[in-house]
N, C-alpha and C. Protein backbone atom coordinates (compact mmCIF):
# COMPACT_ATOMS: atom_id res chain seq x y z
N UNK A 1 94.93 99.93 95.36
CA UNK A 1 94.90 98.63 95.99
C UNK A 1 95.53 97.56 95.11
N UNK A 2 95.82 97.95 93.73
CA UNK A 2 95.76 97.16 92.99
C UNK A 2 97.54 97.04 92.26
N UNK A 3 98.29 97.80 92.72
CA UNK A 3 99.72 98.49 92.39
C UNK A 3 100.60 97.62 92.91
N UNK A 4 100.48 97.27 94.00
CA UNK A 4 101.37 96.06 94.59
C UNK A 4 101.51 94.79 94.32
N UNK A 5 100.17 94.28 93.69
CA UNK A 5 99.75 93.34 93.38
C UNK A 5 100.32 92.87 91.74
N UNK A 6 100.65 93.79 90.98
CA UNK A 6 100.92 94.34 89.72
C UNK A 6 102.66 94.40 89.89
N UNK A 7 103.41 94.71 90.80
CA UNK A 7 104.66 94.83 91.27
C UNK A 7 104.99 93.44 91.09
N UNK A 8 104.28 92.48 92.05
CA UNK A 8 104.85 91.57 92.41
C UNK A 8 104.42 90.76 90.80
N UNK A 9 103.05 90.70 90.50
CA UNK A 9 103.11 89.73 89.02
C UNK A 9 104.58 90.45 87.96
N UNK A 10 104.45 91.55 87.85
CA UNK A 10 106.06 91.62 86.76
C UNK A 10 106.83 91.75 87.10
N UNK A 11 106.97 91.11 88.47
CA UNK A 11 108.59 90.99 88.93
C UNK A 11 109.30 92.21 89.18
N UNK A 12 108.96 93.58 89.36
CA UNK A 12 109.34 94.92 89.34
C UNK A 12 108.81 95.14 91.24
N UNK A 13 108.62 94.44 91.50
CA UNK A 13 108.51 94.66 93.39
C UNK A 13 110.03 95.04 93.68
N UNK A 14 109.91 95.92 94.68
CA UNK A 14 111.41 96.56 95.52
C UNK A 14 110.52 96.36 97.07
N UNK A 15 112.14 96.23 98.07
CA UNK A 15 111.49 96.83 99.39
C UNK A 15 111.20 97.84 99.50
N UNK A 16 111.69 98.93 98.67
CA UNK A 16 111.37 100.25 99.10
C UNK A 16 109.94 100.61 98.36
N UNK A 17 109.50 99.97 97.32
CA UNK A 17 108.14 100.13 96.51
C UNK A 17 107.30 99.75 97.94
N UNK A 18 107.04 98.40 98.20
CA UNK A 18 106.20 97.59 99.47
C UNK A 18 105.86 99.04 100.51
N UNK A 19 107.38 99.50 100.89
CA UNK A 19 107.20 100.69 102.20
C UNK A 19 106.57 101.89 101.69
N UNK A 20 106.96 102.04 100.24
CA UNK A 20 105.79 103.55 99.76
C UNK A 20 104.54 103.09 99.12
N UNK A 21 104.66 102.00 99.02
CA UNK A 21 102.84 101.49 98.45
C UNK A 21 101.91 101.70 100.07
N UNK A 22 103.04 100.96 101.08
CA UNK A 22 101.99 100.81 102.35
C UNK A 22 101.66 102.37 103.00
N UNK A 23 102.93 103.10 102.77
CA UNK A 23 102.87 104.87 103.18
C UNK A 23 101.64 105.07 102.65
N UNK A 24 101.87 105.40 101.44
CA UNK A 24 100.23 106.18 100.17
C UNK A 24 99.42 105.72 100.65
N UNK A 25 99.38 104.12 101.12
CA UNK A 25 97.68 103.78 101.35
C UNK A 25 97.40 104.39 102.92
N UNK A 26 98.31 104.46 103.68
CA UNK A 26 97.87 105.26 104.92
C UNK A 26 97.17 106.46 104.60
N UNK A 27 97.78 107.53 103.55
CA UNK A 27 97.42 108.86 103.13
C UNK A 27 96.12 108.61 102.51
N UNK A 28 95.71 107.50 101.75
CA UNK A 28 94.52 107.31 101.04
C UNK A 28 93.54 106.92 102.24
N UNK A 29 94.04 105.97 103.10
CA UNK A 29 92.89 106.09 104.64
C UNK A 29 92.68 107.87 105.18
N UNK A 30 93.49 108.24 105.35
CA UNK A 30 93.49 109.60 105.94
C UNK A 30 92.63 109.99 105.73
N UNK A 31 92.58 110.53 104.18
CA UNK A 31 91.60 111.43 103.00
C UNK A 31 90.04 110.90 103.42
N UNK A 32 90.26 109.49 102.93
CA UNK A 32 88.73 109.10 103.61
C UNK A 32 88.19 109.53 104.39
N UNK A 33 88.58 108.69 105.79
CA UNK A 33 88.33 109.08 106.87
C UNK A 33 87.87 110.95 107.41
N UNK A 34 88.97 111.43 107.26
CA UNK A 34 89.20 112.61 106.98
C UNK A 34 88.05 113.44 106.62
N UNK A 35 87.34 112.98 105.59
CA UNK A 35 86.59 113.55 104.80
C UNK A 35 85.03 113.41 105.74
N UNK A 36 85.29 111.86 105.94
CA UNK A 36 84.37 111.39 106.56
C UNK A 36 83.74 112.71 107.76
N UNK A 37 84.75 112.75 109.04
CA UNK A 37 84.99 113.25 109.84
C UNK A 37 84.41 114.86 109.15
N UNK A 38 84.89 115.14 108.60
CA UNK A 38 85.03 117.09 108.40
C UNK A 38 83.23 116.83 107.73
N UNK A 39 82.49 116.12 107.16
CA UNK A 39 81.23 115.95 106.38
C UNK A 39 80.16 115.83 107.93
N UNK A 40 80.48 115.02 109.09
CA UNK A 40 79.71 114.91 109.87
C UNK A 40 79.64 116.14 110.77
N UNK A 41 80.80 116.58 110.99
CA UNK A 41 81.00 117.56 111.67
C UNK A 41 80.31 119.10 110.98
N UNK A 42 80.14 119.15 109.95
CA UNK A 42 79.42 120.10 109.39
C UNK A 42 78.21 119.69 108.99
N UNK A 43 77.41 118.66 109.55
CA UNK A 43 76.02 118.02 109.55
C UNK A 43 75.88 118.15 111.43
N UNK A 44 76.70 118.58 111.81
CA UNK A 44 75.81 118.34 113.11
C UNK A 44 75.90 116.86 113.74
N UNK A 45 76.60 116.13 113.21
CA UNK A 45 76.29 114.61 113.54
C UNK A 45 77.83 114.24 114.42
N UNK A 46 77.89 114.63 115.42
CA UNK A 46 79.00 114.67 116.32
C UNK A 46 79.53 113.12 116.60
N UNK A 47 78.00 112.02 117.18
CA UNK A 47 78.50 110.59 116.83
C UNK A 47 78.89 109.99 115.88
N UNK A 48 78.81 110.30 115.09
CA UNK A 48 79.18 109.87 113.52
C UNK A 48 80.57 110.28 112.99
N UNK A 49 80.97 111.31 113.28
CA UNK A 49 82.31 112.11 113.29
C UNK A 49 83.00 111.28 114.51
N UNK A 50 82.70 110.78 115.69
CA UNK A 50 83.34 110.31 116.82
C UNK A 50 83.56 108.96 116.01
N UNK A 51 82.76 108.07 115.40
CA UNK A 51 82.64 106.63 114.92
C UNK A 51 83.46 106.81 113.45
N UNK A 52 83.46 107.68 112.92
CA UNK A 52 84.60 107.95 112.01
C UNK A 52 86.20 108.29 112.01
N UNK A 53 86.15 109.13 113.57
CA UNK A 53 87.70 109.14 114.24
C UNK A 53 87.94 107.44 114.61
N UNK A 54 87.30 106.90 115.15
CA UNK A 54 87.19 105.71 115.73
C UNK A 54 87.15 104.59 114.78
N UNK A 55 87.17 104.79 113.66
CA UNK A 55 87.20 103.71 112.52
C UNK A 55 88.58 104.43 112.05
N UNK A 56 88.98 105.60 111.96
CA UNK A 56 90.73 105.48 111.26
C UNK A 56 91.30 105.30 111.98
N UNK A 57 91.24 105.41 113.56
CA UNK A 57 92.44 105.22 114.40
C UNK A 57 92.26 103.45 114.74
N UNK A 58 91.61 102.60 114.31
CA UNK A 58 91.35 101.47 113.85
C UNK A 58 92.04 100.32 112.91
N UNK A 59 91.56 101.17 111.76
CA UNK A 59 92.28 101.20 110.04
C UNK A 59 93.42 101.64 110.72
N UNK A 60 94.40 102.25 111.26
CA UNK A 60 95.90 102.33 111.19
C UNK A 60 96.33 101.12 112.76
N UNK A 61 95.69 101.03 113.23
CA UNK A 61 96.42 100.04 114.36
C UNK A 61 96.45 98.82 113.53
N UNK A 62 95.60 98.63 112.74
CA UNK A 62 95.28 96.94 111.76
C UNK A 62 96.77 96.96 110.89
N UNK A 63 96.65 98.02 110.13
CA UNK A 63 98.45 98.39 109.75
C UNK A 63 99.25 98.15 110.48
N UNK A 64 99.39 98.97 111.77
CA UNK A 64 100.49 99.42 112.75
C UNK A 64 100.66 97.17 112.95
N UNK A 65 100.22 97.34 113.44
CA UNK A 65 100.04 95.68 114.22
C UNK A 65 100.54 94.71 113.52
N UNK A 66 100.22 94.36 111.91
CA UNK A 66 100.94 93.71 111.16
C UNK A 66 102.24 94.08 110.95
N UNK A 67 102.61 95.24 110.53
CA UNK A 67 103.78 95.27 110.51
C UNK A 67 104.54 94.97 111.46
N UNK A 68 104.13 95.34 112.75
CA UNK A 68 105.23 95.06 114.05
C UNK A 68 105.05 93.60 114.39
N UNK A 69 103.74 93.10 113.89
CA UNK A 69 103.85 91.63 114.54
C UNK A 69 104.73 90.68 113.16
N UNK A 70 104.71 91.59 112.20
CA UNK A 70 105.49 90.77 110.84
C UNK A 70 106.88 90.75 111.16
N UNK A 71 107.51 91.76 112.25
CA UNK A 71 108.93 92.23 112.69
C UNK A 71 109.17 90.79 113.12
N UNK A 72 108.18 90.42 114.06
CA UNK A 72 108.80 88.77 114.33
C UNK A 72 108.43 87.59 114.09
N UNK A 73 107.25 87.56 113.30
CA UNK A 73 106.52 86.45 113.01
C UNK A 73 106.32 86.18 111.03
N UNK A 74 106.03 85.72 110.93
CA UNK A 74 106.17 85.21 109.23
C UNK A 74 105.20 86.44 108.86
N UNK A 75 103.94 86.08 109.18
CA UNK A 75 102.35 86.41 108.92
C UNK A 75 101.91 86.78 109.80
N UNK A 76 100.71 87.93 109.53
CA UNK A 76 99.92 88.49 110.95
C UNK A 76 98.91 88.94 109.87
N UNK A 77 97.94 88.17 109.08
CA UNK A 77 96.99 88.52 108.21
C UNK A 77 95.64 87.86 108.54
N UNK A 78 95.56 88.22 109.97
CA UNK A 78 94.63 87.80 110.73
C UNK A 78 92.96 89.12 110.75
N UNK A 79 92.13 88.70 110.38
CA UNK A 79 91.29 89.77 110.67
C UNK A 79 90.29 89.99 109.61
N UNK A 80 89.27 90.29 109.38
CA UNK A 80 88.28 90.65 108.07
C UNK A 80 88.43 91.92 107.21
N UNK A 81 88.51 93.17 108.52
CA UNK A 81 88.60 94.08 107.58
C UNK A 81 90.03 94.73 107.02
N UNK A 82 90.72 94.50 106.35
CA UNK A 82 92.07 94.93 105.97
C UNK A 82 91.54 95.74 104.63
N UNK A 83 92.23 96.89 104.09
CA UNK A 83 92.35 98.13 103.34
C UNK A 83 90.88 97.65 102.25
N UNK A 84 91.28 96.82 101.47
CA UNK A 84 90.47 96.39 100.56
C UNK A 84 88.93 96.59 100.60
N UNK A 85 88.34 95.76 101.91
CA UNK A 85 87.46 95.55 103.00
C UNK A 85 86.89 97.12 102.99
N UNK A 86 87.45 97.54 103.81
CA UNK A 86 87.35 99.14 104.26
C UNK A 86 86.53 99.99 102.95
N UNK A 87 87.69 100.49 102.12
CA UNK A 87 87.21 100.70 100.93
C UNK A 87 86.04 100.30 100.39
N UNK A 88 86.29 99.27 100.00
CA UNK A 88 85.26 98.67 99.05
C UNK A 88 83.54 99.01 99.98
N UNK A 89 83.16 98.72 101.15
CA UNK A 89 82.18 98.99 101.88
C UNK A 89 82.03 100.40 101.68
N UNK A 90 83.42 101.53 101.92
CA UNK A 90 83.18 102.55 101.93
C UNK A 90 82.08 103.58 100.65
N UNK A 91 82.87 102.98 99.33
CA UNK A 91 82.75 102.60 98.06
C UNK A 91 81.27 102.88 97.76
N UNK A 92 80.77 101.48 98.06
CA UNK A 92 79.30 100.68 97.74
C UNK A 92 78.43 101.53 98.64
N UNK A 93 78.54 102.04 99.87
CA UNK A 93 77.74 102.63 100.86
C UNK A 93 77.85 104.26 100.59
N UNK A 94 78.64 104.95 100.07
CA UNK A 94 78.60 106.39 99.41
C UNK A 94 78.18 106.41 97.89
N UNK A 95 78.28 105.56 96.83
CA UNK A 95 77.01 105.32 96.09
C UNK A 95 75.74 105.52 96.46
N UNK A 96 75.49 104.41 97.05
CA UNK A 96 74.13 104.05 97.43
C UNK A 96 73.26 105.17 98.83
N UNK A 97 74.40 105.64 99.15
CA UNK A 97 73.53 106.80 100.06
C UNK A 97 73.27 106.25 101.21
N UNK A 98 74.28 105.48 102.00
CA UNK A 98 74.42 104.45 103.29
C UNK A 98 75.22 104.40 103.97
N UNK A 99 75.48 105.75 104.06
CA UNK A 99 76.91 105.60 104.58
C UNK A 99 77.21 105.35 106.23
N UNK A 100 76.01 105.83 107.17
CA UNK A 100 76.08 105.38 107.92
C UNK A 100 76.21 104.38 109.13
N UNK A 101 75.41 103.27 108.33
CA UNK A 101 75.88 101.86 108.62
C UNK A 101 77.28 101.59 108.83
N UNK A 102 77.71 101.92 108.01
CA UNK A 102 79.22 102.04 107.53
C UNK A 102 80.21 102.37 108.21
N UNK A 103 79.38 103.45 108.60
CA UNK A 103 80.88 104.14 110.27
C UNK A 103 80.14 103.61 111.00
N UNK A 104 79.37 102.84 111.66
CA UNK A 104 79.15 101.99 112.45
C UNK A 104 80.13 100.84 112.35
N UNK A 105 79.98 99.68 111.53
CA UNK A 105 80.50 98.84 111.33
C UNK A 105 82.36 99.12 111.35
N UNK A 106 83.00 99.98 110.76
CA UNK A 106 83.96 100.47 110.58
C UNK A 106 84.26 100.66 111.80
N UNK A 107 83.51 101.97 112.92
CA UNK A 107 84.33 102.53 113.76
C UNK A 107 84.19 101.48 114.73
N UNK A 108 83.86 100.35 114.73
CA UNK A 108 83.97 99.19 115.84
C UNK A 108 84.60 97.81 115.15
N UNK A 109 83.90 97.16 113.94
CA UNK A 109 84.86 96.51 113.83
C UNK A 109 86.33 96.18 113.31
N UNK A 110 86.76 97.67 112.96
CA UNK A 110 88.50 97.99 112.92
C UNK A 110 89.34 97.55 114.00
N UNK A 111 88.30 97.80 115.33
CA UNK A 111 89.29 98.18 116.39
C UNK A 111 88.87 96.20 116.80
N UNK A 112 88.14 95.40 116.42
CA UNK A 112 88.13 93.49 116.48
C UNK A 112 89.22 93.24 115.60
N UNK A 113 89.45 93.80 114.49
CA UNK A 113 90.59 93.00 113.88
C UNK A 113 91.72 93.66 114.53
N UNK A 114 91.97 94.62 114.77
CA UNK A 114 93.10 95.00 115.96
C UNK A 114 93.35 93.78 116.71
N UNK A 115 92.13 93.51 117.92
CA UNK A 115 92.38 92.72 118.68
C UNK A 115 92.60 91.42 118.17
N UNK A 116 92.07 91.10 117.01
CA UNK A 116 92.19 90.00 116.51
C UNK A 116 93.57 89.58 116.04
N UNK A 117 94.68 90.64 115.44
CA UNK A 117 95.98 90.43 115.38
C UNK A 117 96.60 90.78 116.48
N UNK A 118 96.41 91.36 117.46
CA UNK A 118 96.95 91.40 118.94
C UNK A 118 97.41 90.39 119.34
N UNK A 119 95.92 89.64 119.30
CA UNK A 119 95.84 87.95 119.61
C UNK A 119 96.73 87.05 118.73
N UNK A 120 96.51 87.05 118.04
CA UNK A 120 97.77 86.26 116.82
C UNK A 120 98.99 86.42 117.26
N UNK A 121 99.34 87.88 117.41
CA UNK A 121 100.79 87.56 117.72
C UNK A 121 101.37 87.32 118.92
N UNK A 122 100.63 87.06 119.71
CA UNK A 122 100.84 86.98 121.35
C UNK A 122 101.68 85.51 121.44
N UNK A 123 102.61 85.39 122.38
CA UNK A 123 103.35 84.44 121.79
C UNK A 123 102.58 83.06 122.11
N UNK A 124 101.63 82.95 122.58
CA UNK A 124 100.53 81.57 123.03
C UNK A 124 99.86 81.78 122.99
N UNK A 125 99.70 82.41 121.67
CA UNK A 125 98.18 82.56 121.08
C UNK A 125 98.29 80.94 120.23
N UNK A 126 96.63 80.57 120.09
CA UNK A 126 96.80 79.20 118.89
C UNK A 126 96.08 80.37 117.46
N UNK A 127 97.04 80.17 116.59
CA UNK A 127 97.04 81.01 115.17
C UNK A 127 95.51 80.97 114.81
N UNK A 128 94.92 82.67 114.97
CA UNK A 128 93.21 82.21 114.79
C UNK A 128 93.26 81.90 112.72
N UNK A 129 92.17 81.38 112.35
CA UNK A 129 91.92 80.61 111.47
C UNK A 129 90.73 82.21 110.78
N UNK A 130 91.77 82.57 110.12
CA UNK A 130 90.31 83.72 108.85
C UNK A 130 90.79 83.43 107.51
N UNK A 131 89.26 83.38 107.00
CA UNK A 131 89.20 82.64 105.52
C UNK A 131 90.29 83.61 104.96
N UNK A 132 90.65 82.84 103.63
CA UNK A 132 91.18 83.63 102.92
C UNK A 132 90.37 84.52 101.66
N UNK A 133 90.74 85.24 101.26
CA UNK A 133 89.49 85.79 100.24
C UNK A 133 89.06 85.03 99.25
N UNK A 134 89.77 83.93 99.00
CA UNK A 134 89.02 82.87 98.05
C UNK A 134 88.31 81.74 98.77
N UNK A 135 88.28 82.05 99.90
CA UNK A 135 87.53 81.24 100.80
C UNK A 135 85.93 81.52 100.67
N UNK A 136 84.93 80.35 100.09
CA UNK A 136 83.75 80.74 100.86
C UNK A 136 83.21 81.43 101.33
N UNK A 137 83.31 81.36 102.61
CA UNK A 137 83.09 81.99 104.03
C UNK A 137 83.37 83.46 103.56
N UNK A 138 84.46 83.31 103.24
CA UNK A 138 84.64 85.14 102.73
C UNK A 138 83.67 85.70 102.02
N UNK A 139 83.23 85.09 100.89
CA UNK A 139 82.07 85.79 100.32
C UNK A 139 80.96 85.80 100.73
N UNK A 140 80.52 85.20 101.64
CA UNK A 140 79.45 85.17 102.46
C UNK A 140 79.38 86.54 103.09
N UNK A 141 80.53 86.58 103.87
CA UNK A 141 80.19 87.41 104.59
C UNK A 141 80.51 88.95 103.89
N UNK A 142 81.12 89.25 102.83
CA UNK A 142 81.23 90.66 102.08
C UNK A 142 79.28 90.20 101.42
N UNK A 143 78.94 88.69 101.28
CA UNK A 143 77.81 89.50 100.40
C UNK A 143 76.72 90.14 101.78
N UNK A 144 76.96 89.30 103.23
CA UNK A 144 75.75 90.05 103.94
C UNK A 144 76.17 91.61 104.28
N UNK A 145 77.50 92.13 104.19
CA UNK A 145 77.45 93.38 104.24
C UNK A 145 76.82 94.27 103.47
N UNK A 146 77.37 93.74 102.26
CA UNK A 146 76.78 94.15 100.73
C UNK A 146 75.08 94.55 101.29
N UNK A 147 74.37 93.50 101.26
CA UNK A 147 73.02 93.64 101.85
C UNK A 147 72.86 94.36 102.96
N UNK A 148 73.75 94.46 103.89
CA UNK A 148 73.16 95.19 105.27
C UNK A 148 73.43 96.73 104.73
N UNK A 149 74.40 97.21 103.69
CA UNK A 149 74.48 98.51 103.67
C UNK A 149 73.57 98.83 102.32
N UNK A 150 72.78 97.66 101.35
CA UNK A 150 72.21 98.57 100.71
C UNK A 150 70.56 98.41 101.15
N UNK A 151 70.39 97.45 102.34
CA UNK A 151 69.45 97.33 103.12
C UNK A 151 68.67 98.35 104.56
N UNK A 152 69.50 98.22 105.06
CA UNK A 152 69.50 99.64 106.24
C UNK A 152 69.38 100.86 105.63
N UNK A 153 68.45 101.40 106.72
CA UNK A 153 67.98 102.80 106.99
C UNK A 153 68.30 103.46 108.46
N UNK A 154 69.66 103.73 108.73
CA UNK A 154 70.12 104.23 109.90
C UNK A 154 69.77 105.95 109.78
N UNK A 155 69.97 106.34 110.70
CA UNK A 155 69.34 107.75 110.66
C UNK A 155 70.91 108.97 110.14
């Protein structure tokens, strides 16, 4: 997550770095997910494996969408959960032994920030307004996740 970011501070960013940084991180959703999926499915937990298909095919429309809405528009960095987001919940909630919450939240609200850049780029849409990560508001709301996943007891 942290490679691109590192590109651009020493001035060593390429277009073609940007297109294989964004490739790998698709492959790094995959694995997750992936994993996710093949772990429920050998627990018996068929909804959970469904809410885990349903959170990567999510995680890649949030991709898919920026990029095509970036084809014509400046910005399309509309939405809460983008790669970072994902992760990091994923992260904190397989530590802590919570993971379920997790593909809850994931396999539904992937597919709001979808709609949420849908909406953005629609050509009369009015540009929705999401904090930026140094925003406030932003930490608010990573800390009530923080709490809801080391809080909950989903089955």
């Amino acid at each position: 997550m942290l490679d691109g970011a590192v590109a651009r501070a020493s001035g060593k960013d390429t277009v073609f770095g940007g297109i294989l940084d964004s490739s790998l991180d698709r492959y790094g959703d995959s694995f997750l997910f992936a994993g996710l999926i093949f772990y429920f499915f050998q627990n018996n937990r068929l909804d959970l494996a469904a809410l885990s298909a349903s959170g990567w095919t999510g995680s890649f429309l949030i991709s898919y969408i920026r990029a095509r809405a970036e084809c014509e528009m400046d910005s399309c960095r509309v939405g809460f959960w983008e790669r970072g987001e994902r992760v990091g919940v994923l992260i904190i909630a397989l530590a802590v032994n919570h993971v379920t919450v997790v593909v809850w939240l994931l396999g539904i609200g992937t597919h709001w920030t979808a709609l949420q850049r849908l909406y953005a780029a629609s050509p009369n849409a009015r540009k929705l307004k999401t904090p930026a990560r140094a925003d406030a508001g932003y930490f608010v709301k990573v800390a009530l996740l923080v709490a809801l996943i080391l809080f909950s007891r989903l089955p």
